[in-house]
PDB file of N, CA and C in Angstrom:
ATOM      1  N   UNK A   1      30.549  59.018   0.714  1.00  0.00           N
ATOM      2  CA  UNK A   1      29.995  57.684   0.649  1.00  0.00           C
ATOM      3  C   UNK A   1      30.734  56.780   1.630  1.00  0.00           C
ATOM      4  N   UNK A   2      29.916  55.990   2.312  1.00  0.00           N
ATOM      5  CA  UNK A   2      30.820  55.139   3.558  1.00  0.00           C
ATOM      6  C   UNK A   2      31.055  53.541   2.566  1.00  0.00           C
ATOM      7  N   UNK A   3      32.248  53.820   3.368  1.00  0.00           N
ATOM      8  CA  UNK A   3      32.902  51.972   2.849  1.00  0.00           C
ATOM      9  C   UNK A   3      32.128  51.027   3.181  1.00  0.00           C
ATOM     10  N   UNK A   4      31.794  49.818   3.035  1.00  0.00           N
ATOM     11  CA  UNK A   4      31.596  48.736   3.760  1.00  0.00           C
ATOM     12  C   UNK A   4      31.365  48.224   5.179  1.00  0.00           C
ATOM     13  N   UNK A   5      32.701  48.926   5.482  1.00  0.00           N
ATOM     14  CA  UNK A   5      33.305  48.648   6.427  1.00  0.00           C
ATOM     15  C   UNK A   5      32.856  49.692   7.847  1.00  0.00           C
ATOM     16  N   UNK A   6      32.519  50.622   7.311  1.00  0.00           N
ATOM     17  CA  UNK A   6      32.158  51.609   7.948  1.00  0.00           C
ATOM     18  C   UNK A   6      30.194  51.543   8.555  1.00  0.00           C
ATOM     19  N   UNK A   7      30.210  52.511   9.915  1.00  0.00           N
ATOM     20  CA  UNK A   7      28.623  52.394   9.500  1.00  0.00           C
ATOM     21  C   UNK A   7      28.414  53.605  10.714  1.00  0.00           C
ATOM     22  N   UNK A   8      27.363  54.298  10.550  1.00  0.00           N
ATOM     23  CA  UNK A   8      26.608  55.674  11.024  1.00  0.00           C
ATOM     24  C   UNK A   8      25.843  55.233  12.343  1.00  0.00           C
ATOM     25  N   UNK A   9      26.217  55.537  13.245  1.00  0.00           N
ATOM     26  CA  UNK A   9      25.087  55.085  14.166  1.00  0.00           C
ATOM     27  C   UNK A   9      24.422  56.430  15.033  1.00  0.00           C
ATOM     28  N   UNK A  10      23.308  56.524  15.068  1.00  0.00           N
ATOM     29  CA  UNK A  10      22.337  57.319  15.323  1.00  0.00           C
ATOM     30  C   UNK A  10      21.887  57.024  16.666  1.00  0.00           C
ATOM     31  N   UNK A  11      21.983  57.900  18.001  1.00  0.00           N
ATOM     32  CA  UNK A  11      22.033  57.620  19.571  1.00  0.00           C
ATOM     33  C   UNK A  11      20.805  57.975  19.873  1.00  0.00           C
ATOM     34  N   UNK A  12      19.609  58.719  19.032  1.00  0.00           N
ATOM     35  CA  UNK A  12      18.706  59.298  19.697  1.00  0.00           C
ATOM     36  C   UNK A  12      17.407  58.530  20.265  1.00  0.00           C
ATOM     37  N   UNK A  13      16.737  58.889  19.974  1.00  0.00           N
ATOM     38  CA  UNK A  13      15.277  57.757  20.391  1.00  0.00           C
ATOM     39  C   UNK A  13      14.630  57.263  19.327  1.00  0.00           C
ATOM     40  N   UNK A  14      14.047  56.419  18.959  1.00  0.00           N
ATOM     41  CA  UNK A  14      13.369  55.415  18.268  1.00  0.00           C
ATOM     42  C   UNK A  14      12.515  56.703  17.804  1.00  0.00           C
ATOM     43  N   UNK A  15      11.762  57.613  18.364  1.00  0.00           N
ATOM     44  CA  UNK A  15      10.904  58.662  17.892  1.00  0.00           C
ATOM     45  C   UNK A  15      11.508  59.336  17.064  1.00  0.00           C
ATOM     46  N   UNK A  16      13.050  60.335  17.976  1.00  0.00           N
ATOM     47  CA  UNK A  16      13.272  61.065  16.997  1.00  0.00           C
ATOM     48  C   UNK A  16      14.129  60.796  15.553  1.00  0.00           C
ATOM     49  N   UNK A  17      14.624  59.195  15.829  1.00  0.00           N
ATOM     50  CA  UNK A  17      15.158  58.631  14.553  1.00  0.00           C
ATOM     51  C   UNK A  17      13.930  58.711  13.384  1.00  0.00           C
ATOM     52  N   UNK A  18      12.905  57.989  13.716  1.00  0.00           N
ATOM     53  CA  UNK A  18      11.255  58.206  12.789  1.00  0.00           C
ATOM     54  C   UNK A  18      11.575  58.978  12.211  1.00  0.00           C
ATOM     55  N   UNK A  19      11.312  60.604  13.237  1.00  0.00           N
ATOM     56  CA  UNK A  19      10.727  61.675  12.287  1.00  0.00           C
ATOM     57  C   UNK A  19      12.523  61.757  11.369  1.00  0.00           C
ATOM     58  N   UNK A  20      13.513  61.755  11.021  1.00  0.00           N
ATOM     59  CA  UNK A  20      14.544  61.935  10.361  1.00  0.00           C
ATOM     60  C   UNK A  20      15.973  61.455  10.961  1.00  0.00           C
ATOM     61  N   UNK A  21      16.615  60.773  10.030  1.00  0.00           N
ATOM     62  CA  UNK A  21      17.546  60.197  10.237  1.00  0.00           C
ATOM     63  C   UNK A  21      18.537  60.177   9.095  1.00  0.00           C
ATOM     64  N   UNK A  22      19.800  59.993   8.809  1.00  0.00           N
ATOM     65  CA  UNK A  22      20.886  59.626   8.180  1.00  0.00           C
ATOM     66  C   UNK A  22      20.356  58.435   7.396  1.00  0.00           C
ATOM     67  N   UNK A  23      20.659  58.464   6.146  1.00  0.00           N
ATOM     68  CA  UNK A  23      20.219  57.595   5.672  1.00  0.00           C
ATOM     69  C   UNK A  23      21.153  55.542   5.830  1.00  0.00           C
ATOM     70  N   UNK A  24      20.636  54.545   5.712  1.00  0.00           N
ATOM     71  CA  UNK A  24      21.201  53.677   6.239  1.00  0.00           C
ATOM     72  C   UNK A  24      22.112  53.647   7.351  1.00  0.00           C
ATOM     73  N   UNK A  25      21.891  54.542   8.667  1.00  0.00           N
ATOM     74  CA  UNK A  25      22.045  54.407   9.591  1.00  0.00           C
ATOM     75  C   UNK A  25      21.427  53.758  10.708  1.00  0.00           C
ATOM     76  N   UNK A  26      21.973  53.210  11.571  1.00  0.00           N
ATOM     77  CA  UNK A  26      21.381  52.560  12.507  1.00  0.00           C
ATOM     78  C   UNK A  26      21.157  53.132  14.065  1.00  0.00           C
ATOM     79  N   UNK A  27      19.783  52.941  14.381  1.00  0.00           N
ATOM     80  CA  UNK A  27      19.560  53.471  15.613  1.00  0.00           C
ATOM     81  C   UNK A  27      19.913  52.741  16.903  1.00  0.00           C
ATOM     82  N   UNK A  28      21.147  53.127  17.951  1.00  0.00           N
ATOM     83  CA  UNK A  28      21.291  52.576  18.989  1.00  0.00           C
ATOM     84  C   UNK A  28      21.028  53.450  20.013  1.00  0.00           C
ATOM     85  N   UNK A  29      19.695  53.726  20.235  1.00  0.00           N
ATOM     86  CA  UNK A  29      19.744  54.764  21.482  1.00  0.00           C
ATOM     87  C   UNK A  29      20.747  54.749  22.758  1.00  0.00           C
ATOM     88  N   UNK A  30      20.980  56.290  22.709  1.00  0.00           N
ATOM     89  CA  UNK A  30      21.338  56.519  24.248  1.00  0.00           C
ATOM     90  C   UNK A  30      20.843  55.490  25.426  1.00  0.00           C
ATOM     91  N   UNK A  31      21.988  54.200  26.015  1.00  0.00           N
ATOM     92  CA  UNK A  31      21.508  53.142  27.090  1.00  0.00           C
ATOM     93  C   UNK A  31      20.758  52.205  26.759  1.00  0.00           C
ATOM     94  N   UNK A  32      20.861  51.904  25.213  1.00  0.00           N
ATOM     95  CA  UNK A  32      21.069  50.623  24.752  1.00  0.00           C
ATOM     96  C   UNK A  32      22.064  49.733  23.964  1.00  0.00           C
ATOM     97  N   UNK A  33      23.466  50.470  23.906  1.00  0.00           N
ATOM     98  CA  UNK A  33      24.527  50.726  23.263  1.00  0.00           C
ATOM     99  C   UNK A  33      25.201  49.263  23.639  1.00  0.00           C
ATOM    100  N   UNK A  34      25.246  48.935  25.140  1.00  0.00           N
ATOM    101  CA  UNK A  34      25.288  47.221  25.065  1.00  0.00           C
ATOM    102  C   UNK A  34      25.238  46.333  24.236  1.00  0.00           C
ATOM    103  N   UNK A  35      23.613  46.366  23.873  1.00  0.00           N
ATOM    104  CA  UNK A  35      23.123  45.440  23.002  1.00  0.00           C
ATOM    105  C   UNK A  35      23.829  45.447  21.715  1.00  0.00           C
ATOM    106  N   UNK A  36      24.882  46.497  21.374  1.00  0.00           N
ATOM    107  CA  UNK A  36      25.195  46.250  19.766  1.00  0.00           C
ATOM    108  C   UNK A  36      26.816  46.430  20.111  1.00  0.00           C
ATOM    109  N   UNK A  37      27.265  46.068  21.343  1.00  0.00           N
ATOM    110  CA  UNK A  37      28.708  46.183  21.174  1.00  0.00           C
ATOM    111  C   UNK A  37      29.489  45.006  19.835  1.00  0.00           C
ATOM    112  N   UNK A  38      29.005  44.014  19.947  1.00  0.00           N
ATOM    113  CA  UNK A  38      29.743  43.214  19.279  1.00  0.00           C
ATOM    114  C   UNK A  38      30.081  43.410  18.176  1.00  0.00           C
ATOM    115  N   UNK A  39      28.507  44.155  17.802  1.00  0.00           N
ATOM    116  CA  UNK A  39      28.268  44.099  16.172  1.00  0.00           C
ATOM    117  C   UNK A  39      29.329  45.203  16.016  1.00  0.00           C
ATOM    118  N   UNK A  40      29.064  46.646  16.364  1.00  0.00           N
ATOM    119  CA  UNK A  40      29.777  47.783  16.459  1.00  0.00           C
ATOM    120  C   UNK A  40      31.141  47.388  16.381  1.00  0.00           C
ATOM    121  N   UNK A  41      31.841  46.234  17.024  1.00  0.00           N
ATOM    122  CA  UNK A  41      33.420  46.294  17.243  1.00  0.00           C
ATOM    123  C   UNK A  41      33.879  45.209  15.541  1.00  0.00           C
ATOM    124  N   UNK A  42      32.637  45.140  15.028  1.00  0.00           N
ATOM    125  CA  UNK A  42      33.429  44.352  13.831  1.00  0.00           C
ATOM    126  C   UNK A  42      33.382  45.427  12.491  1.00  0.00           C
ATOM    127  N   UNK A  43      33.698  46.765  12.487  1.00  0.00           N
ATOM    128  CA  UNK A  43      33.412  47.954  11.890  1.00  0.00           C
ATOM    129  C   UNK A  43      34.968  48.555  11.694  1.00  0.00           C
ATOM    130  N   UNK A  44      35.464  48.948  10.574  1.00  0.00           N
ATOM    131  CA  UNK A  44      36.456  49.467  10.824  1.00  0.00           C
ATOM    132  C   UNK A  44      36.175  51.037  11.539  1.00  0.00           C
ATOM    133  N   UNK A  45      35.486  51.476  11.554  1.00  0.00           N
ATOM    134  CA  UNK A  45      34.998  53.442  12.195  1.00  0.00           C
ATOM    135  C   UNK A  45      33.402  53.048  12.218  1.00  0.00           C
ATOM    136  N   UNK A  46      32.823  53.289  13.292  1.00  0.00           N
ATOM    137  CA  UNK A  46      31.700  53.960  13.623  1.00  0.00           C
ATOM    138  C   UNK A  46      31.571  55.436  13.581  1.00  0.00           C
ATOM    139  N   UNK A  47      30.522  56.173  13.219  1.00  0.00           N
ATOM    140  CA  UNK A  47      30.734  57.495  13.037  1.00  0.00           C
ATOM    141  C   UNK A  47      29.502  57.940  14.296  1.00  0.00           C
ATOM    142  N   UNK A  48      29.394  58.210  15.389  1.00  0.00           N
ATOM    143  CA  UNK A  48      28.257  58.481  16.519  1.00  0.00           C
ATOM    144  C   UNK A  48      27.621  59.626  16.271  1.00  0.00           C
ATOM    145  N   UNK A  49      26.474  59.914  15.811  1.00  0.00           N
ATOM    146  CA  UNK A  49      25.565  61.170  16.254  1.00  0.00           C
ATOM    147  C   UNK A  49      24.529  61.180  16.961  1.00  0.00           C
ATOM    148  N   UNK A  50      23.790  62.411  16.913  1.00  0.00           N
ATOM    149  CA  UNK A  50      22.856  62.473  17.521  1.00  0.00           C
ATOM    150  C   UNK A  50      21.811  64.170  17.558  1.00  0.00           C
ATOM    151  N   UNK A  51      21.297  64.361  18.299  1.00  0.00           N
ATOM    152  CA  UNK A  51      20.784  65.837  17.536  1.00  0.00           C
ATOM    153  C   UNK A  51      22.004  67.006  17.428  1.00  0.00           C
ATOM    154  N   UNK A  52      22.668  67.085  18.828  1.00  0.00           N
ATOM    155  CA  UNK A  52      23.600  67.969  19.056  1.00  0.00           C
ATOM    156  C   UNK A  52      24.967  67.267  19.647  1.00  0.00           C
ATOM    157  N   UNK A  53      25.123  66.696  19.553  1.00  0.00           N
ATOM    158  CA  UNK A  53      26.428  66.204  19.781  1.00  0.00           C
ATOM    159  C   UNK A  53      26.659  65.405  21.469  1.00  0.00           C
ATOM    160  N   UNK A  54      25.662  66.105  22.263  1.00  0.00           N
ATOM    161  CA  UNK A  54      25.875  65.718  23.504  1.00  0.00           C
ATOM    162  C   UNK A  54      25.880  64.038  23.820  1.00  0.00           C
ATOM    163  N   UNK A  55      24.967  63.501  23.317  1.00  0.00           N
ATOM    164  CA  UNK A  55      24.299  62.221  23.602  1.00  0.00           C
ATOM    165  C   UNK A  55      25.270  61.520  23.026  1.00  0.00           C
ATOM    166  N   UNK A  56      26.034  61.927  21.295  1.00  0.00           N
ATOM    167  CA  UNK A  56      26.959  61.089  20.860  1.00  0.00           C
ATOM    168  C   UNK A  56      27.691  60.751  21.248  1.00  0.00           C
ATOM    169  N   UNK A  57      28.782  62.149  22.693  1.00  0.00           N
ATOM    170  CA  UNK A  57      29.589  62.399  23.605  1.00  0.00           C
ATOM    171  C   UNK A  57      29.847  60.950  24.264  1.00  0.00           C
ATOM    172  N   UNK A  58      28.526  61.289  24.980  1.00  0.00           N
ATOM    173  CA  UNK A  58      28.238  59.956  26.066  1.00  0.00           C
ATOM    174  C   UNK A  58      28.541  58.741  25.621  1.00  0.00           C
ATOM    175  N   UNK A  59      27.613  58.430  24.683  1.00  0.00           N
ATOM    176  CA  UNK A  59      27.627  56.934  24.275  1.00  0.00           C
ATOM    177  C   UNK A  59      29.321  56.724  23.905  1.00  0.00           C
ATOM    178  N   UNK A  60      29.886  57.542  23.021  1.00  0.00           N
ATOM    179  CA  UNK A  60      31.017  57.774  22.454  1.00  0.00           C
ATOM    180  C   UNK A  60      32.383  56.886  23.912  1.00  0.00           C
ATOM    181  N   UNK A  61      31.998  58.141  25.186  1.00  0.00           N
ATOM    182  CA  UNK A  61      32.631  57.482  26.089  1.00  0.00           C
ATOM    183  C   UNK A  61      32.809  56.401  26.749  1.00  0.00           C
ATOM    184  N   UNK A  62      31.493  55.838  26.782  1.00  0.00           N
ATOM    185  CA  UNK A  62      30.782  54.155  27.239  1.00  0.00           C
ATOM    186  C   UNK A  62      31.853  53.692  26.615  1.00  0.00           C
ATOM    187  N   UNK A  63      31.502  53.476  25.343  1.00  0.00           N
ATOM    188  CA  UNK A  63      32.281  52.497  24.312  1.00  0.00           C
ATOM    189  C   UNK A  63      33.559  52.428  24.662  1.00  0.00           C
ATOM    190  N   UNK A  64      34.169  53.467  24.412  1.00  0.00           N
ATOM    191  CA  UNK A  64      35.830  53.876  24.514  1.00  0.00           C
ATOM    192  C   UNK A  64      35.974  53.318  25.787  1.00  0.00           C
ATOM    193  N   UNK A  65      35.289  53.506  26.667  1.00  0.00           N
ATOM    194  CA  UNK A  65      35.723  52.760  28.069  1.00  0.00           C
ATOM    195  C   UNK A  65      36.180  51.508  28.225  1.00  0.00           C
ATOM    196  N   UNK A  66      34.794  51.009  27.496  1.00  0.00           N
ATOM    197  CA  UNK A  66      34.522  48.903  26.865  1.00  0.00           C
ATOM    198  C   UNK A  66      35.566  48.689  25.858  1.00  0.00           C
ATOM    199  N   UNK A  67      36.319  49.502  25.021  1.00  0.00           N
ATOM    200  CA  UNK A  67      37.368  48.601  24.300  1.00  0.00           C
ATOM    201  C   UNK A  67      37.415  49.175  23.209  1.00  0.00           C
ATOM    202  N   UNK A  68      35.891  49.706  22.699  1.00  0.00           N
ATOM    203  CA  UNK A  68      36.246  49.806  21.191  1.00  0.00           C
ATOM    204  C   UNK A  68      36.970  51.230  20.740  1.00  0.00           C
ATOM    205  N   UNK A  69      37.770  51.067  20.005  1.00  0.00           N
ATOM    206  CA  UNK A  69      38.411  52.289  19.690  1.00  0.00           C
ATOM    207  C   UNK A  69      38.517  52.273  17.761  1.00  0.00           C
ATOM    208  N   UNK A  70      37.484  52.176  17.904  1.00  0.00           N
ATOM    209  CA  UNK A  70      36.744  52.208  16.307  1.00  0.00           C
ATOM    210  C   UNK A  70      36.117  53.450  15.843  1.00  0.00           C
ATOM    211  N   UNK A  71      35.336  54.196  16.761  1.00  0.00           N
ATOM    212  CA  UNK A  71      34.743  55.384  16.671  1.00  0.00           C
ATOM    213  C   UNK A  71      35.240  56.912  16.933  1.00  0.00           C
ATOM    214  N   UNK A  72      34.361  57.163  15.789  1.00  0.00           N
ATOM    215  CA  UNK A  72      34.136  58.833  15.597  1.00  0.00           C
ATOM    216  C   UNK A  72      33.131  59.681  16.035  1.00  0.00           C
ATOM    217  N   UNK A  73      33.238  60.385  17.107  1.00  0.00           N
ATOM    218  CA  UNK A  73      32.454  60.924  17.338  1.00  0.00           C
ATOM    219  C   UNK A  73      31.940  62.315  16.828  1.00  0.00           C
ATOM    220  N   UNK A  74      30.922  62.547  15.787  1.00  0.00           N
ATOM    221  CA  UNK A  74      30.025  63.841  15.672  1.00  0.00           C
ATOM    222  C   UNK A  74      29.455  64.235  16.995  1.00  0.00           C
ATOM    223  N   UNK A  75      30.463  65.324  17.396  1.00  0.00           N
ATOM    224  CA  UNK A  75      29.795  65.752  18.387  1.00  0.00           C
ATOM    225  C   UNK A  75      30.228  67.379  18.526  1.00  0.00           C
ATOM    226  N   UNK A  76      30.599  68.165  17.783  1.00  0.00           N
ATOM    227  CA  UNK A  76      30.266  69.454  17.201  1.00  0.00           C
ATOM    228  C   UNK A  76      28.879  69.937  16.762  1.00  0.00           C
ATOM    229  N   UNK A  77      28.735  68.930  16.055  1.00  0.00           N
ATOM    230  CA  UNK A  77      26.862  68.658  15.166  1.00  0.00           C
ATOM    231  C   UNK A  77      26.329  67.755  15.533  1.00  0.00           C
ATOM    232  N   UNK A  78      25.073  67.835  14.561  1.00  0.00           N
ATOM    233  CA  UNK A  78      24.231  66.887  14.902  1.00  0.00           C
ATOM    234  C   UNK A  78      23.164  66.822  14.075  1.00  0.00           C
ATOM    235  N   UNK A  79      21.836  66.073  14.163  1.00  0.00           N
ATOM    236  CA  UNK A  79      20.992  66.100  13.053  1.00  0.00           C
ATOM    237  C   UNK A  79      20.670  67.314  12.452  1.00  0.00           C
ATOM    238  N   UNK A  80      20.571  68.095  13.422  1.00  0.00           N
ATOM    239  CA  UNK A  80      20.130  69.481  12.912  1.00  0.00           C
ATOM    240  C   UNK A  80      21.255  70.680  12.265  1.00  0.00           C
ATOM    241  N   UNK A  81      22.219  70.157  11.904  1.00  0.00           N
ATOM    242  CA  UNK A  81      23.219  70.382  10.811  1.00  0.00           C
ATOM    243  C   UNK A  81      22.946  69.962   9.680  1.00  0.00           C
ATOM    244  N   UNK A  82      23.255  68.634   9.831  1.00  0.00           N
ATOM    245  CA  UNK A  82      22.543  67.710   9.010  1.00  0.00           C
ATOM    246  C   UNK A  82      22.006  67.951   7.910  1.00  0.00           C
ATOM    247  N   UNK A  83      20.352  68.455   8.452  1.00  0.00           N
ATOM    248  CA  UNK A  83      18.953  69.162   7.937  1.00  0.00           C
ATOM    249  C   UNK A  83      19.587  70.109   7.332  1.00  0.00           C
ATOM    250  N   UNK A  84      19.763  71.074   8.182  1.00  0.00           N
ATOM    251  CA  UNK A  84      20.374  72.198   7.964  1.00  0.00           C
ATOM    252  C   UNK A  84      21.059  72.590   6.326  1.00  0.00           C
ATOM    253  N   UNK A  85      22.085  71.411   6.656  1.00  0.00           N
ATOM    254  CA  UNK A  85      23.094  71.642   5.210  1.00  0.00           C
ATOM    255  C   UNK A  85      22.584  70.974   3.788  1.00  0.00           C
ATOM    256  N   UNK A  86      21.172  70.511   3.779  1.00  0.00           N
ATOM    257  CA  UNK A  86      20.698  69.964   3.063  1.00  0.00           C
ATOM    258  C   UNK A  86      21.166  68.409   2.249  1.00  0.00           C
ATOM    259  N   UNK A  87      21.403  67.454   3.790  1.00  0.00           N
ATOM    260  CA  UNK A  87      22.170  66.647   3.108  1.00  0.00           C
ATOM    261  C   UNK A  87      20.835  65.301   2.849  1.00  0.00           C
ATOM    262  N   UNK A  88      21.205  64.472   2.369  1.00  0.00           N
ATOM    263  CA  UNK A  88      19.978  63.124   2.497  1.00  0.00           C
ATOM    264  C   UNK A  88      19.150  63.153   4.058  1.00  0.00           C
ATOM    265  N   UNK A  89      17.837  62.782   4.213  1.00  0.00           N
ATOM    266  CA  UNK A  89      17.345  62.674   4.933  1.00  0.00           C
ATOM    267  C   UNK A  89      16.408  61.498   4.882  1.00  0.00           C
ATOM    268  N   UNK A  90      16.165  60.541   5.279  1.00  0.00           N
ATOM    269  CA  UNK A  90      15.124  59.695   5.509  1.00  0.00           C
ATOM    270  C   UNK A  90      13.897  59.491   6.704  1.00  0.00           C
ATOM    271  N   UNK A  91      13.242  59.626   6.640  1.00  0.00           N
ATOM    272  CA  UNK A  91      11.704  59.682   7.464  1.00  0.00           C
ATOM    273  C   UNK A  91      11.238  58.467   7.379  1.00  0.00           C
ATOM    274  N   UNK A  92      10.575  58.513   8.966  1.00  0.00           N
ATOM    275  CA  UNK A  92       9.710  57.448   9.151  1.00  0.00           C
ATOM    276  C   UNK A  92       9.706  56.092   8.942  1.00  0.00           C
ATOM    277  N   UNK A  93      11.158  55.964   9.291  1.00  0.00           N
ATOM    278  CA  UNK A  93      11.833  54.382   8.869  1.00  0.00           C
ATOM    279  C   UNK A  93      12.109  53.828  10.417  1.00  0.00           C
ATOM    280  N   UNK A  94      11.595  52.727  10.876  1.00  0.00           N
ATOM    281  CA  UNK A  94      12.604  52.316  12.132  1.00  0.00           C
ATOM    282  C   UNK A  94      14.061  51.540  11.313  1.00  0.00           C
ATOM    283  N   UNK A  95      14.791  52.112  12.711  1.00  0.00           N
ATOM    284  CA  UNK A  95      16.114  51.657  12.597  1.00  0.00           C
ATOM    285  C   UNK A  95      16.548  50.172  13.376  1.00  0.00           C
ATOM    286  N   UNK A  96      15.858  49.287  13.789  1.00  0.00           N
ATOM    287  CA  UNK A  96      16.645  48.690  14.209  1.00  0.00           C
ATOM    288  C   UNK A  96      16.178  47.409  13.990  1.00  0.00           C
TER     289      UNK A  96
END
């Protein structure tokens, strides 16, 4: 269960967030990660995913570049672990 303080952010596309996502996570696609620095840096841990880890990578590095050193990057896994391990799933929700 995440603290408060904490929050899940989901890198993929507005599509593939739709079809399944983390539940109360928020979608900041891959190269729109700008737009939510602020919010992102008032978080004690961001946790970054994405399907496979690659995309979380990226964004993961952006950030770390810009300052914030708040985040965790999932980037071993990814949604399709996720699925996989039968954890909560939510559909067809936009995230943002």
């Amino acid at each position: 269960m995440l603290k408060p303080e904490e929050r899940v952010v989901d890198v993929r596309t507005p599509g593939e967030y739709a079809m399944a996502h983390v539940p109360k996570s928020l979608n900041v696609p891959m190269g729109g990660e700008q737009e939510f620095i602020e919010e992102l840096r008032n978080y004690d841990k961001v946790y970054l995913y994405c399907h496979s880890g690659r995309r979380a990578q990226t964004v993961y590095t952006i950030l770390s570049r810009q300052g914030l050193d708040n985040l965790v990057c999932i980037c071993s896994s990814g949604m399709s672990d996720w699925i996989a391990s039968g954890f909560p799933v939510n559909r067809g929700e936009a995230g943002f």
